[in-house]
C-alpha atoms as a PDB file:
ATOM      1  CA  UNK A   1      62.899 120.291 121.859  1.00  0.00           C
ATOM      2  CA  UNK A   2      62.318 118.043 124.585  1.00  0.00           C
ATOM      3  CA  UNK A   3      58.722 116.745 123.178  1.00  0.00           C
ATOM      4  CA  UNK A   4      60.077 117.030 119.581  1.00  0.00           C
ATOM      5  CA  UNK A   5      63.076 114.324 120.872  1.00  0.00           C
ATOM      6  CA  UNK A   6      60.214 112.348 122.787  1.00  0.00           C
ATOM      7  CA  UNK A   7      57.650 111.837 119.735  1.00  0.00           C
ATOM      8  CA  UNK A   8      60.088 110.754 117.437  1.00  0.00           C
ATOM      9  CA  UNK A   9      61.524 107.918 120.188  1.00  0.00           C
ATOM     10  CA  UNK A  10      58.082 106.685 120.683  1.00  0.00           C
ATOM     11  CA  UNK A  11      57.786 106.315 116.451  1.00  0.00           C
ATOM     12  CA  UNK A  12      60.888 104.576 116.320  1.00  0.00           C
ATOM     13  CA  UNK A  13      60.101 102.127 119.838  1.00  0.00           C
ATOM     14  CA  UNK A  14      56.599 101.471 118.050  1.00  0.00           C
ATOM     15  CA  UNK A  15      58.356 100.291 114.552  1.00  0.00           C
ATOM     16  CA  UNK A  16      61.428  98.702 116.908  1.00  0.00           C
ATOM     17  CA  UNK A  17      59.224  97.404 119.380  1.00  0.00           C
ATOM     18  CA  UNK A  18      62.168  97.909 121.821  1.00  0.00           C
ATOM     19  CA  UNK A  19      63.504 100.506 124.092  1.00  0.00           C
ATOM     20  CA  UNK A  20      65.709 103.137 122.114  1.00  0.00           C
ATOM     21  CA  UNK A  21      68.594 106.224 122.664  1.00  0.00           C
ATOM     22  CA  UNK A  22      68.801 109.288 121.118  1.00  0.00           C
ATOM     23  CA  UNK A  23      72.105 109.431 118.798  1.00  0.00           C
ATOM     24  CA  UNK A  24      71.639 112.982 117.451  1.00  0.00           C
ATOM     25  CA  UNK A  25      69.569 115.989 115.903  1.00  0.00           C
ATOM     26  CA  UNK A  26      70.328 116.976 112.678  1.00  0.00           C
ATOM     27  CA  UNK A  27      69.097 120.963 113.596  1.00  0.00           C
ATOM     28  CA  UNK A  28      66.285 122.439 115.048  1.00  0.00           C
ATOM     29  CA  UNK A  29      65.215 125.711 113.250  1.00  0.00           C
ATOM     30  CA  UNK A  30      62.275 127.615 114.424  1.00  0.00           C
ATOM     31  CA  UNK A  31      60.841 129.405 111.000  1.00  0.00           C
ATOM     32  CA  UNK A  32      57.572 130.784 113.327  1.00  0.00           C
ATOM     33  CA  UNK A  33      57.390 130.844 116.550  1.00  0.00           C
ATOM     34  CA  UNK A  34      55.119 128.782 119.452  1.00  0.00           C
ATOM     35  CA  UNK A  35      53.670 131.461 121.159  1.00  0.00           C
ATOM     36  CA  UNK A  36      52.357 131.265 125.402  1.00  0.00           C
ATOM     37  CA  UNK A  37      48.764 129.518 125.033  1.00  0.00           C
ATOM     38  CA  UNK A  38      49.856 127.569 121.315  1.00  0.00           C
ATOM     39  CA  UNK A  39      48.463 124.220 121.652  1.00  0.00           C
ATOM     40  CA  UNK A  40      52.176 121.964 120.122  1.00  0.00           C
ATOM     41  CA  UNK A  41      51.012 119.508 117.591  1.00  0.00           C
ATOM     42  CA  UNK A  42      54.042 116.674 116.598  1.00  0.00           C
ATOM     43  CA  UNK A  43      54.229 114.266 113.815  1.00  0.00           C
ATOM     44  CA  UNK A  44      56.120 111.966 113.881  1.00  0.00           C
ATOM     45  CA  UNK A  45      57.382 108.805 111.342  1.00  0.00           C
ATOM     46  CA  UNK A  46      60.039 106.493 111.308  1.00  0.00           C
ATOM     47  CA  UNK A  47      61.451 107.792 107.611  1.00  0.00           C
ATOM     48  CA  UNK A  48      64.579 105.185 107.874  1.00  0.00           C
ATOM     49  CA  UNK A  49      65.665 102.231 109.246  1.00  0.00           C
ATOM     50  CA  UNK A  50      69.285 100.613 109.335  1.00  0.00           C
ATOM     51  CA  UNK A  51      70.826  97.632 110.786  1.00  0.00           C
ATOM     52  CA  UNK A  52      70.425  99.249 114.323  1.00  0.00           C
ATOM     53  CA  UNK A  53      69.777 102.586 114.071  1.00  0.00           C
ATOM     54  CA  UNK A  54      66.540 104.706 112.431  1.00  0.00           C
ATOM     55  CA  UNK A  55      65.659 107.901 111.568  1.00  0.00           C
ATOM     56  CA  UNK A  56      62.635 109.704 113.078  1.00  0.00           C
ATOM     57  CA  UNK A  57      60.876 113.054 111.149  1.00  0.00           C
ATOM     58  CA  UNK A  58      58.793 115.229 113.577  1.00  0.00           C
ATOM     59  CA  UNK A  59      57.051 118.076 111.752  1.00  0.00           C
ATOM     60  CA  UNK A  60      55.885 120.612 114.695  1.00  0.00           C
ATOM     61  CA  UNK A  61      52.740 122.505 114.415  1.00  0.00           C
ATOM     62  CA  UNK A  62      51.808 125.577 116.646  1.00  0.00           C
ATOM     63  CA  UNK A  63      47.834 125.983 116.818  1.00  0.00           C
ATOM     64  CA  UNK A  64      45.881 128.888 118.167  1.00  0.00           C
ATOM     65  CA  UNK A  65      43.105 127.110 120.730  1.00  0.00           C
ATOM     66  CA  UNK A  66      40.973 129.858 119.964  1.00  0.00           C
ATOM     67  CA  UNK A  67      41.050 130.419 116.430  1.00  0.00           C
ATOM     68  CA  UNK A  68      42.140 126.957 115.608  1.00  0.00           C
ATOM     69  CA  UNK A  69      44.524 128.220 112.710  1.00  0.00           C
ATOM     70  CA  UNK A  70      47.844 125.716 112.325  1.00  0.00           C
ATOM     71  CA  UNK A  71      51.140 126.910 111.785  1.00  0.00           C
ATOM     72  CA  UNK A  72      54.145 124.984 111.008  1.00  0.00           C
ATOM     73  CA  UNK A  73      57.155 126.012 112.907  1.00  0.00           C
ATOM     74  CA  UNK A  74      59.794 123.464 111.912  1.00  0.00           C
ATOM     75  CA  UNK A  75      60.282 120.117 111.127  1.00  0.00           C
ATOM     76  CA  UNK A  76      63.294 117.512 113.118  1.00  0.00           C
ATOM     77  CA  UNK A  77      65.117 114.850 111.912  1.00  0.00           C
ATOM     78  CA  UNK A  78      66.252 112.333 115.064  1.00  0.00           C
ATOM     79  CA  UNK A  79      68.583 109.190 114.962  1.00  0.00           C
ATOM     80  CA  UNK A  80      67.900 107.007 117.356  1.00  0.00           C
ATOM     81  CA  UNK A  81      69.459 103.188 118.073  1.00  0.00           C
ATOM     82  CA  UNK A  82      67.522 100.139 119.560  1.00  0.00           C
ATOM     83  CA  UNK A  83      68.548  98.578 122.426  1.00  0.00           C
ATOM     84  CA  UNK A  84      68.302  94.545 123.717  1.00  0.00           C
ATOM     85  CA  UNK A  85      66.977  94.292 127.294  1.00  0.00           C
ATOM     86  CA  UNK A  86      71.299  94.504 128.425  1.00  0.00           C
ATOM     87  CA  UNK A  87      71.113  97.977 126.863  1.00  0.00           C
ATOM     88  CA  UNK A  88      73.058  96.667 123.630  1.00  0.00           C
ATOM     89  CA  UNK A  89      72.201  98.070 120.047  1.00  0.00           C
ATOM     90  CA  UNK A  90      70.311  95.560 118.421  1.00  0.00           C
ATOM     91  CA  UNK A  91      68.755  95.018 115.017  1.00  0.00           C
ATOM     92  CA  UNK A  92      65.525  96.862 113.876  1.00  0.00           C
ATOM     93  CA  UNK A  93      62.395  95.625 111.589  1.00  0.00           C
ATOM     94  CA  UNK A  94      63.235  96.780 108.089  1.00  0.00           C
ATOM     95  CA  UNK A  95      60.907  99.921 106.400  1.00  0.00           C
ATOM     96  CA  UNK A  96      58.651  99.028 103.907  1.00  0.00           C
ATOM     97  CA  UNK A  97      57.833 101.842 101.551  1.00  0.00           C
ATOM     98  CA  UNK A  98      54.081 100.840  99.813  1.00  0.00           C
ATOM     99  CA  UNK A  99      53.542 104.506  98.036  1.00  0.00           C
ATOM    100  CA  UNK A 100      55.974 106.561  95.931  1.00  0.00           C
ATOM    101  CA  UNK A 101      55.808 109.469  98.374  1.00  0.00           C
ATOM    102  CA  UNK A 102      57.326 107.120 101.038  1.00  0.00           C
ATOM    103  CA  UNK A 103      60.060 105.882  98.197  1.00  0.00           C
ATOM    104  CA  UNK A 104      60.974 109.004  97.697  1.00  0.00           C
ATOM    105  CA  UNK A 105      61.089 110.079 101.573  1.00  0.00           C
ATOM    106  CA  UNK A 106      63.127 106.507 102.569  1.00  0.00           C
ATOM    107  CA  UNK A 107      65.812 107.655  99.590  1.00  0.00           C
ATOM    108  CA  UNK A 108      65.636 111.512 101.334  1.00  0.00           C
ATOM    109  CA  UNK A 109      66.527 109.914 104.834  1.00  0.00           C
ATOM    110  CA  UNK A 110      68.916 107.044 103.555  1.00  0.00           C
ATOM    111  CA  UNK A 111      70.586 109.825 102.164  1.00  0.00           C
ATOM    112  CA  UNK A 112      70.965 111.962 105.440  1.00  0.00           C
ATOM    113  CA  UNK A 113      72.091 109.083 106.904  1.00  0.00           C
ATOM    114  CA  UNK A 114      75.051 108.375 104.368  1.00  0.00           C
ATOM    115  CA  UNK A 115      75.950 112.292 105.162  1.00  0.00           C
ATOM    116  CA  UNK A 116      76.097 111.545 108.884  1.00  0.00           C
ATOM    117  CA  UNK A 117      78.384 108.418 108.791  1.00  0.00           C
ATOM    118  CA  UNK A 118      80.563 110.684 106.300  1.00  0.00           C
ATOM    119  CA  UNK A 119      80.659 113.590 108.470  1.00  0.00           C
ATOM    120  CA  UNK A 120      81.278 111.397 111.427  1.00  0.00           C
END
């Protein structure tokens, strides 16, 4: 969890360009497991941005060093806020979607998003 929470901050400092805090974890479901000697491969994109905050997705693969085969064990969705050199939430770059895959992925996480502030 730890280097799932660390890979999506460093996609969301790289689009922000500033330092940022974890707000939450939507869940963290295991659906195979990392076993003792799994190399842990993360992915992770910036799949929203709002005024302040954005949304990181970290898909998690397990690989065997050995036989090289990939499993996917789960994938993360992260909110994170930017911060201003005082440590204040400040304002983020906005997310450009060029392909329809990322259209449909920005509407996926705006969409989280709107069930956070709801839930909230």
């Amino acid at each position: 969890m730890k280097l799932v929470d660390e890979a999506g901050a460093l996609a969301c400092m790289r689009h922000a360009q500033r330092k940022v805090v974890t707000v939450s974890i939507d869940s963290m479901v295991f659906r195979q497991p990392i076993r003792i000697g799994d190399l842990i491969i993360l992915n992770a994109e910036v799949s929203y941005a709002g005024r302040t905050s954005m949304e990181a997705e970290v898909h998690v693969l397990a690989e065997n060093p050995i036989t090289g085969e990939q499993t996917h064990t789960n994938t993360a969705y992260l909110v994170y806020v930017a911060l201003d050199d005082e440590g204040r939430p400040t304002s983020v770059p906005r997310l450009e979607a060029e392909t329809e895959e990322e259209k449909r992925r920005m509407e996926e996480a705006k969409e989280r998003q709107e069930r956070r502030l709801k839930n909230k």
